[in-house]
C-alpha atoms as a PDB file:
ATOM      1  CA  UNK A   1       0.000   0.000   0.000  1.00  0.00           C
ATOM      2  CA  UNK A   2       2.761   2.524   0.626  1.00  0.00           C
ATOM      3  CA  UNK A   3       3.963   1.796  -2.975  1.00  0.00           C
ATOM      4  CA  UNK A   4       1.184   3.631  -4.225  1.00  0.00           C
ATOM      5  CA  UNK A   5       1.834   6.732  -2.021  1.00  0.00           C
ATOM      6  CA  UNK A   6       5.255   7.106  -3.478  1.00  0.00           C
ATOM      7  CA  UNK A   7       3.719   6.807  -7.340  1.00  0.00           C
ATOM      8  CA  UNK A   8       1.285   9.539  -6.561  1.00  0.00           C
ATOM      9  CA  UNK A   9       4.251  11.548  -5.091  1.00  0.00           C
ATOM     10  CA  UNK A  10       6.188  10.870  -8.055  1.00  0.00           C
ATOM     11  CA  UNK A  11       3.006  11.535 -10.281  1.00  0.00           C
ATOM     12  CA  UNK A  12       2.385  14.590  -8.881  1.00  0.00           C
ATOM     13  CA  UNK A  13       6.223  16.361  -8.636  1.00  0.00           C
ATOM     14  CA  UNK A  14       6.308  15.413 -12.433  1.00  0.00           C
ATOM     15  CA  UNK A  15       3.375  16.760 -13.019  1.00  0.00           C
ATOM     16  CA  UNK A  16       4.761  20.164 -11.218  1.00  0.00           C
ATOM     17  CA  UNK A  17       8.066  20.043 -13.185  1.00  0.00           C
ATOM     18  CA  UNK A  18       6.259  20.031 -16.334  1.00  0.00           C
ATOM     19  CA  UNK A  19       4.009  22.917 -15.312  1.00  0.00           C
ATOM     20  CA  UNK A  20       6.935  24.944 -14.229  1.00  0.00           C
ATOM     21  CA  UNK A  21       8.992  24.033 -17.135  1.00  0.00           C
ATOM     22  CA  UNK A  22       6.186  25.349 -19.422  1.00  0.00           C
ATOM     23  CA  UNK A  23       5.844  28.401 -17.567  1.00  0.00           C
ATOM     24  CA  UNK A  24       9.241  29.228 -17.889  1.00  0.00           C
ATOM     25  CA  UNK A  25       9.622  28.602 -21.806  1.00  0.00           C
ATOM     26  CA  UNK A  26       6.155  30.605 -21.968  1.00  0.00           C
ATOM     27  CA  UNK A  27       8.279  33.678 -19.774  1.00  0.00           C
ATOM     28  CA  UNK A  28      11.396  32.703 -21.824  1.00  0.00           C
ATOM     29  CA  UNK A  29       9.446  33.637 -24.922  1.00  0.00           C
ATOM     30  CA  UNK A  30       7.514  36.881 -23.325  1.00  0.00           C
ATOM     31  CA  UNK A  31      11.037  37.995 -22.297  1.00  0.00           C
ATOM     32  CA  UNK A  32      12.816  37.089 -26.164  1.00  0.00           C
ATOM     33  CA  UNK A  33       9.954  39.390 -27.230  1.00  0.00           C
ATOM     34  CA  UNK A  34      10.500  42.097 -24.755  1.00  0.00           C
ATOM     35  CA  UNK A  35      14.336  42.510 -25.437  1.00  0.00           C
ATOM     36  CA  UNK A  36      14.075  41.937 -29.288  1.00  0.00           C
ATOM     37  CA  UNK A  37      16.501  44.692 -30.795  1.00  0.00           C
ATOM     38  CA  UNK A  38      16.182  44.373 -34.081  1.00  0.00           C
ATOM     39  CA  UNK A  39      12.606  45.788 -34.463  1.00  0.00           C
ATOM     40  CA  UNK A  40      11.988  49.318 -34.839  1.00  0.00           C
ATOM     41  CA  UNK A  41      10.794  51.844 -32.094  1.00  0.00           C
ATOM     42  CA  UNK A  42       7.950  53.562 -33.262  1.00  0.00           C
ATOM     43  CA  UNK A  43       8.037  57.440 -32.790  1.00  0.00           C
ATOM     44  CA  UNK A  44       6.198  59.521 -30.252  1.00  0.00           C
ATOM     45  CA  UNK A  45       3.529  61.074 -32.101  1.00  0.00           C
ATOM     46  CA  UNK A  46       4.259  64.496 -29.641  1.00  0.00           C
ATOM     47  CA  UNK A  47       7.131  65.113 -27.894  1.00  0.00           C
ATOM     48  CA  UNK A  48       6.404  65.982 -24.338  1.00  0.00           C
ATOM     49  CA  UNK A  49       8.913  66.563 -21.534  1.00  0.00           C
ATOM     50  CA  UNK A  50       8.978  65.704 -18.108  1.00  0.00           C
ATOM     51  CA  UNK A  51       7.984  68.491 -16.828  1.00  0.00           C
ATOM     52  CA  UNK A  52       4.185  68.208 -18.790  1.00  0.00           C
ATOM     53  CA  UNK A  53       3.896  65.043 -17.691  1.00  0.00           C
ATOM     54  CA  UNK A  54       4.380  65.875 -13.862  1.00  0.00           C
ATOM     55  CA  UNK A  55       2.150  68.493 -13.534  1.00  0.00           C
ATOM     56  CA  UNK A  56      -1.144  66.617 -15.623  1.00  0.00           C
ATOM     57  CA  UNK A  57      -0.330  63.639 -12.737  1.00  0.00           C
ATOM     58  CA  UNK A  58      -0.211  66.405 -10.525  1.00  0.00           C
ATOM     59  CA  UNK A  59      -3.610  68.034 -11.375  1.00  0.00           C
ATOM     60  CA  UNK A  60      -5.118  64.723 -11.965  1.00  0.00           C
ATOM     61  CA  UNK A  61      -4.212  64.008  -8.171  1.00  0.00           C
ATOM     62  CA  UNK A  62      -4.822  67.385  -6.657  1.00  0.00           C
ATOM     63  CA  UNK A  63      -8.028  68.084  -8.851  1.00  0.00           C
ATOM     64  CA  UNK A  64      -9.901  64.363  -9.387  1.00  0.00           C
ATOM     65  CA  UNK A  65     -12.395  64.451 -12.472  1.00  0.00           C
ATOM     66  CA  UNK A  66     -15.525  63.008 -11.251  1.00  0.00           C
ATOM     67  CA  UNK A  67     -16.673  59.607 -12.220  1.00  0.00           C
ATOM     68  CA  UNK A  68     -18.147  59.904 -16.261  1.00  0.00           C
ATOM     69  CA  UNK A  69     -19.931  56.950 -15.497  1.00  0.00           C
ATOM     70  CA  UNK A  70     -23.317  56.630 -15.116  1.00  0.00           C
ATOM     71  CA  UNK A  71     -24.770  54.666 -12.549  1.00  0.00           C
ATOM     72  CA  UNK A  72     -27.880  52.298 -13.085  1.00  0.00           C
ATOM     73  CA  UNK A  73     -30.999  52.926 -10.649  1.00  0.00           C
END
């Protein structure tokens, strides 16, 4: 009877092994895609400098736009 603990052990850490090893050749790939250098950046349609940027997340903070959404009832 203990014989069939171990196979279910055994079953289940292969089991685990292959779900981690396909997780990590699915991130292997996501990461190849990420760090790809031989595609082309696309341009910023508007340059906009630091500065812009930190005072609209500034006003968006200080001054919150109410909710556009409409409720129901």
């Amino acid at each position: 009877m203990s014989w069939q603990l171990w196979v279910l052990i055994a079953l289940a850490a292969a089991g685990l092994v292959l779900l981690a090893a396909a997780r990590m050749r699915h991130a292997r790939k996501v990461f190849d895609d990420i760090t790809e250098l031989d595609r082309p950046t696309p341009a910023p349609a508007e340059p906009a400098s630091a500065g812009d940027e930190l005072a609209r997340a500034r006003a968006r903070h200080l001054y919150p736009q109410p909710d556009r959404r409409r409720s129901h009832g």
